[in-house]
Protein backbone atom coordinates (compact mmCIF):
# COMPACT_ATOMS: atom_id res chain seq x y z
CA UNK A 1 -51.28 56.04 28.14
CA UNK A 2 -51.52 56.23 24.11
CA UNK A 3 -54.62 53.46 22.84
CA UNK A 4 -53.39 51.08 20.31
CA UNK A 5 -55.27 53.51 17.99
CA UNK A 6 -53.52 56.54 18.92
CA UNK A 7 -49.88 54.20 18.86
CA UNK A 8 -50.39 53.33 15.44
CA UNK A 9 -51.71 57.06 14.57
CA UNK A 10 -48.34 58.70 15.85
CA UNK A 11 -46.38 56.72 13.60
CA UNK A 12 -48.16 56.57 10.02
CA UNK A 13 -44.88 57.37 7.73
CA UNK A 14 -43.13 54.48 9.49
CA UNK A 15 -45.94 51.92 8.89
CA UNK A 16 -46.35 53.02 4.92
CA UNK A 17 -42.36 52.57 4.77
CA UNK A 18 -42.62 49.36 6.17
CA UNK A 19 -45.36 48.38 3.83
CA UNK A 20 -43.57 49.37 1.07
CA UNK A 21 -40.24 47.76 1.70
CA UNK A 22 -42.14 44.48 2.91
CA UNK A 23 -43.44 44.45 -0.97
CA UNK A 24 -40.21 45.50 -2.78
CA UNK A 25 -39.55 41.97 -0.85
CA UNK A 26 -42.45 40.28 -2.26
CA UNK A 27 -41.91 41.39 -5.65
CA UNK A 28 -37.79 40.20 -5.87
CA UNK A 29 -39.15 36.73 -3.89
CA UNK A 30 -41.23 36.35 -7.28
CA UNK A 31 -38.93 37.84 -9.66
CA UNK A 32 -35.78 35.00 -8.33
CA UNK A 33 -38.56 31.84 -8.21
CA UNK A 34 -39.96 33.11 -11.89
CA UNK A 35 -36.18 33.43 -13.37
CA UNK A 36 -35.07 29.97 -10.98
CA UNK A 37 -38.31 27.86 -12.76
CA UNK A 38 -37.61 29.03 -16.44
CA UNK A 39 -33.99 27.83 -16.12
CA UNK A 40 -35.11 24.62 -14.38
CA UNK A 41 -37.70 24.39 -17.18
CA UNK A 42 -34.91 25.20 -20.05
CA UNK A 43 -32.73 22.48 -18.46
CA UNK A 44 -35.27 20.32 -18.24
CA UNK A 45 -36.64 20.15 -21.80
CA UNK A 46 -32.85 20.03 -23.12
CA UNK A 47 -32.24 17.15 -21.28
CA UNK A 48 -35.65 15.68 -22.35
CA UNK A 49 -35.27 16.68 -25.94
CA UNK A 50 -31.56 14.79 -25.87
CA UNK A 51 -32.90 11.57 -24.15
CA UNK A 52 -35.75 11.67 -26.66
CA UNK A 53 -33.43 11.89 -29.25
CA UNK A 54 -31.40 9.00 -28.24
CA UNK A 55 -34.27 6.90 -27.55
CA UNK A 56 -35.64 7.41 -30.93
CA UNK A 57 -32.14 6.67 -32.71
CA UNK A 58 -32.27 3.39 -30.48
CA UNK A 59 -35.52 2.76 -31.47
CA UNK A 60 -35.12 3.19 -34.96
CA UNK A 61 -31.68 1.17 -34.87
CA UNK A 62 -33.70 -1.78 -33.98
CA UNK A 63 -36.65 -1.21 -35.74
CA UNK A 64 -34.14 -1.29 -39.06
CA UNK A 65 -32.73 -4.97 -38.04
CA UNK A 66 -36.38 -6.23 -37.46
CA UNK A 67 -37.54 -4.68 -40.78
CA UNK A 68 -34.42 -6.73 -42.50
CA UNK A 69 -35.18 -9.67 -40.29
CA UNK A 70 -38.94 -9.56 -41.68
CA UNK A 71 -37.89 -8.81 -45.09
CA UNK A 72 -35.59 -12.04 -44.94
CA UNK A 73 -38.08 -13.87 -43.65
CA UNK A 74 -40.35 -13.13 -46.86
CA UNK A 75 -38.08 -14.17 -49.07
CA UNK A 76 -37.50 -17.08 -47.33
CA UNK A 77 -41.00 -18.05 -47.61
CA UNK A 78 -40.84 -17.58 -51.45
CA UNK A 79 -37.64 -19.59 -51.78
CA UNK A 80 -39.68 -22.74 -49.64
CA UNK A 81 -42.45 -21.91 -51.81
CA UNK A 82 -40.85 -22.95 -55.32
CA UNK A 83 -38.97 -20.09 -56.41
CA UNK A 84 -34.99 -19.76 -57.09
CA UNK A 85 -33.19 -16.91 -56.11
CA UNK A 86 -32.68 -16.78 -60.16
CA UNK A 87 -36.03 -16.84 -60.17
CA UNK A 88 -37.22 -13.75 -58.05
CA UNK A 89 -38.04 -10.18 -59.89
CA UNK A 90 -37.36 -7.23 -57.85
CA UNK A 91 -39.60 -4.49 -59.91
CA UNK A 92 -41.37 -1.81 -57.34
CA UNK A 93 -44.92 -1.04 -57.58
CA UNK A 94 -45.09 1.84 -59.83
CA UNK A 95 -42.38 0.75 -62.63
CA UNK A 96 -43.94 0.09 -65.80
CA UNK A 97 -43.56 -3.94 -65.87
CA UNK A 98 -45.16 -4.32 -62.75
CA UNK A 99 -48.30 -5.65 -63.35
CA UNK A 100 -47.41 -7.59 -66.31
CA UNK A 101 -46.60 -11.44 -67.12
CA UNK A 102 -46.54 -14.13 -64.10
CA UNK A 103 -46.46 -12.32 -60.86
CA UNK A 104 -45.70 -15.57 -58.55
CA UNK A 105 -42.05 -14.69 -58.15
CA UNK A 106 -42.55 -10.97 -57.56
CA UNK A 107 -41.15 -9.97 -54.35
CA UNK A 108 -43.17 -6.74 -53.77
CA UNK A 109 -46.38 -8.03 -55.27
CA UNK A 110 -49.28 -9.02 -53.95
CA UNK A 111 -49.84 -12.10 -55.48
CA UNK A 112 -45.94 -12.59 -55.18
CA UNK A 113 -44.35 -12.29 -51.97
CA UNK A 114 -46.17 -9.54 -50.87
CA UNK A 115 -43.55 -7.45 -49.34
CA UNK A 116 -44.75 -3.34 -48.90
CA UNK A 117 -41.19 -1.91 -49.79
CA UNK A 118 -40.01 -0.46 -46.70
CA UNK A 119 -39.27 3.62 -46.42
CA UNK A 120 -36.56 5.21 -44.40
CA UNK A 121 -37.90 7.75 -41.81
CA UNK A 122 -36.65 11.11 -42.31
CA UNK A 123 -34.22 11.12 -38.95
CA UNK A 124 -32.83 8.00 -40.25
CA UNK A 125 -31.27 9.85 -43.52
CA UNK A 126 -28.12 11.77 -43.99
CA UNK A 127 -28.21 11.98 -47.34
CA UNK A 128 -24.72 13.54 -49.57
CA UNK A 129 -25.58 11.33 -52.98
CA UNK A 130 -28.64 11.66 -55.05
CA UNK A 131 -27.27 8.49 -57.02
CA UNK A 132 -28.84 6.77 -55.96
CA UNK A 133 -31.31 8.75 -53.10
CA UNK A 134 -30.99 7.25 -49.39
CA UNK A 135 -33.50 4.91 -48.92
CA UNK A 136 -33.71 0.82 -48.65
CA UNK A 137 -32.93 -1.01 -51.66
CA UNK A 138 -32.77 -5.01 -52.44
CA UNK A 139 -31.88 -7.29 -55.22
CA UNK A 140 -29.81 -10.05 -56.48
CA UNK A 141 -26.91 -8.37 -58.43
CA UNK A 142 -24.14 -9.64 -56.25
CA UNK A 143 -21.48 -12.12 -54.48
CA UNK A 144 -21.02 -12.26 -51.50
CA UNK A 145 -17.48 -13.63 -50.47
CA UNK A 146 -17.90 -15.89 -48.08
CA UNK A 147 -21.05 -17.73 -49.33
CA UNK A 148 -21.20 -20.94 -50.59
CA UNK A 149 -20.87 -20.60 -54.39
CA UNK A 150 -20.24 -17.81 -56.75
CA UNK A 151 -23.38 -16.93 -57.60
CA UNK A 152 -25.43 -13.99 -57.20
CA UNK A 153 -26.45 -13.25 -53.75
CA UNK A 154 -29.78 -10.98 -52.45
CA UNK A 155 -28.49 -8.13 -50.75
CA UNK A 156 -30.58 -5.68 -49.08
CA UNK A 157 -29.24 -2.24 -47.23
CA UNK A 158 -30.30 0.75 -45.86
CA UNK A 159 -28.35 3.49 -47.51
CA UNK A 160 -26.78 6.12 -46.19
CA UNK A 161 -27.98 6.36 -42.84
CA UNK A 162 -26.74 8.90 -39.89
CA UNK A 163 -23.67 7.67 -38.60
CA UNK A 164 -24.41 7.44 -34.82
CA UNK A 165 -27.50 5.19 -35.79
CA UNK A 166 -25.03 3.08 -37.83
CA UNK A 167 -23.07 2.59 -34.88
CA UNK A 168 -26.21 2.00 -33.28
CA UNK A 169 -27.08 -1.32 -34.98
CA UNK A 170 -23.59 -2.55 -34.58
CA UNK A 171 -23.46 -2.23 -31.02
CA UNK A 172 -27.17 -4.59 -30.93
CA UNK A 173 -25.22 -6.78 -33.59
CA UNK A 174 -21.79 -7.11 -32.76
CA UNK A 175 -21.65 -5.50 -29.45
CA UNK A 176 -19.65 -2.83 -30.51
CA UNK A 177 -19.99 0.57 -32.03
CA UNK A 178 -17.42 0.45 -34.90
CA UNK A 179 -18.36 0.85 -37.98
CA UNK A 180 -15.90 -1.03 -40.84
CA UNK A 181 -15.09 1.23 -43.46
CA UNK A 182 -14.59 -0.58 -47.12
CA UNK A 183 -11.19 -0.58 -48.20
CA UNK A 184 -11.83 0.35 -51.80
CA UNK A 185 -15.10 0.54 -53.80
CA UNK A 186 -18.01 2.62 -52.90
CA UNK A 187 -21.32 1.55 -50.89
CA UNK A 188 -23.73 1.62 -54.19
CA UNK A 189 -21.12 -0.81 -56.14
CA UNK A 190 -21.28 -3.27 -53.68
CA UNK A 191 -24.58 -3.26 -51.73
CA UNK A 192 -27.30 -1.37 -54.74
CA UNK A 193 -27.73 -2.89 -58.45
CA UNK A 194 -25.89 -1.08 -61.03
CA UNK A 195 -29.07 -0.65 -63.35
CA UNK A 196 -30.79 1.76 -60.55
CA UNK A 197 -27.20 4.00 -60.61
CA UNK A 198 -24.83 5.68 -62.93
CA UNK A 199 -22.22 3.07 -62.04
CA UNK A 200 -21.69 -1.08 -62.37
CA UNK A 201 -21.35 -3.45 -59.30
CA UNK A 202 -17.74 -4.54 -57.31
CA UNK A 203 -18.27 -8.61 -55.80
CA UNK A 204 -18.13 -7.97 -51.80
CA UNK A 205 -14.62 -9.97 -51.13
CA UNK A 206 -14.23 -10.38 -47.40
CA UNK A 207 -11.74 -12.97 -46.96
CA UNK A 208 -8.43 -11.93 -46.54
CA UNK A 209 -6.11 -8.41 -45.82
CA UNK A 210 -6.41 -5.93 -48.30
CA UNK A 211 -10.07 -7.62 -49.91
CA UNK A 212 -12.94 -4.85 -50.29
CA UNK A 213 -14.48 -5.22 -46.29
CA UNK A 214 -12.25 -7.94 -44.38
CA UNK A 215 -14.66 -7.23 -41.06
CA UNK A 216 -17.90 -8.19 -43.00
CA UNK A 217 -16.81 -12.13 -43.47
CA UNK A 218 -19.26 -13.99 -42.43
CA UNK A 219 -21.63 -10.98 -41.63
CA UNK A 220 -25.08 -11.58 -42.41
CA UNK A 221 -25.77 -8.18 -41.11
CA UNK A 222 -23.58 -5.11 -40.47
CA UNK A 223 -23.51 -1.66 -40.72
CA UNK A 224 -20.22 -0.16 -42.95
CA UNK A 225 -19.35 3.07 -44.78
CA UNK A 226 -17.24 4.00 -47.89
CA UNK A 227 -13.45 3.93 -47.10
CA UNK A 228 -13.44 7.62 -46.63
CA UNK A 229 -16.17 7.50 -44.03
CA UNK A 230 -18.50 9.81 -45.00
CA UNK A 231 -21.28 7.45 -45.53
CA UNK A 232 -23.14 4.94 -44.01
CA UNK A 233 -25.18 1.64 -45.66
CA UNK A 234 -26.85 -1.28 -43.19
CA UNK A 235 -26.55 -4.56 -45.45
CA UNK A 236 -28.28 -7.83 -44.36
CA UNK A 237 -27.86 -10.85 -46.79
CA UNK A 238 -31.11 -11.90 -47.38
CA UNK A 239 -30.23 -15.18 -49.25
CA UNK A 240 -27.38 -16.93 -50.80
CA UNK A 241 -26.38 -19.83 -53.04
């Protein structure tokens, strides 16, 4: 009788075979779980990346209606305070009459209202006009329709914003996504003050068929676009008379 020794000695091309197809094996097992984890992995950070995306445009949505409803509330303050809508002075920080004469019914200074004029983060731009740029603007140019007399209003808006994120802060306002579109007239004329644009301003008529935005009557807040909708403004009005 052949010893294990001798066994295994008889048969040494069988046992390198073996050997060698046992780690073809090994090396496919490893090739399949390396290939199977990057497309989990790929998979996985596209649906990450999409859900981050969405949570940031939902985010940002209501961050924009809390940075109106804070910028409201400012101005609010001033008006309690003493001052008339007539009364308030919109110059930025920067522009060449800012620092000069009375500064009590500035909004954006420091011994005014105080207000640091908010910035539009770059994901919340889509930007196809460069008059003006996208970006938040404010002022008392304006009337608004439906409010109580005919004089000028204070309108701020977030202009021309990404459409989904438009929709966005309908759907938290309104409960739906749609977005109005204005029947005639274009965002700037209605929601920006001519002397910033190459343009003049068109009164925001809301109350019956055919008038500039029928859907915005009685809006405080809503997001809209120009009739052709191809661009998107978020208006809040921040006082009336």
């Amino acid at each position: 009788m052949k010893t294990n020794q001798e066994h295994i000695a008889s048969h040494p091309h069988k046992n390198k075979s073996e050997k060698g197809n046992a780690l073809i094996y090994v090396l496919i097992a490893i090739g399949l779980f390396a290939a199977l984890s990057f497309t989990l992995s790929r998979q996985t950070s596209t649906g990450s990346g999409e859900q981050i995306d969405t949570d940031r445009q939902q985010l940002y949505a209501t961050q924009m209606i809390s940075t109106a409803s804070q910028l409201k509330s400012a101005i609010d303050q001033m008006l309690f305070s003493g001052s008339s809508i007539a009364d308030l002075n919109f110059t930025l920080p920067g522009d060449t009459n800012f620092e000069t004469g009375s500064h009590i019914h500035k909004v954006y200074h420091p011994l005014g209202g105080g207000i640091t004029p908010p910035q539009l983060a770059s994901y919340a731009i889509d930007q196809t006009d460069t008059d003006p740029v996208a970006g938040w603007y404010m002022g008392s140019f304006n009337n608004i329709d439906w409010t109580e007399s005919a004089g000028n209003d204070v309108i701020l808006v977030a202009y021309q914003i990404p459409e989904t994120m438009c929709g966005l802060i309908n759907e938290k306002i309104t409960g739906s996504t749609t977005i109005p579109a204005l029947v005639s007239a274009s965002l700037r004329e209605v929601f920006i003050d001519g002397s910033i644009y190459s343009g003049a301003n068109s009164e925001l008529t809301t109350s019956t068929s055919g008038d500039i935005c029928e859907e915005c009557n009685n809006m405080a807040s809503l997001c809209v676009s120009n009739p052709s909708g191809s661009m998107y403004a978020f208006y809040t009005v921040v006082a009336d008379q």
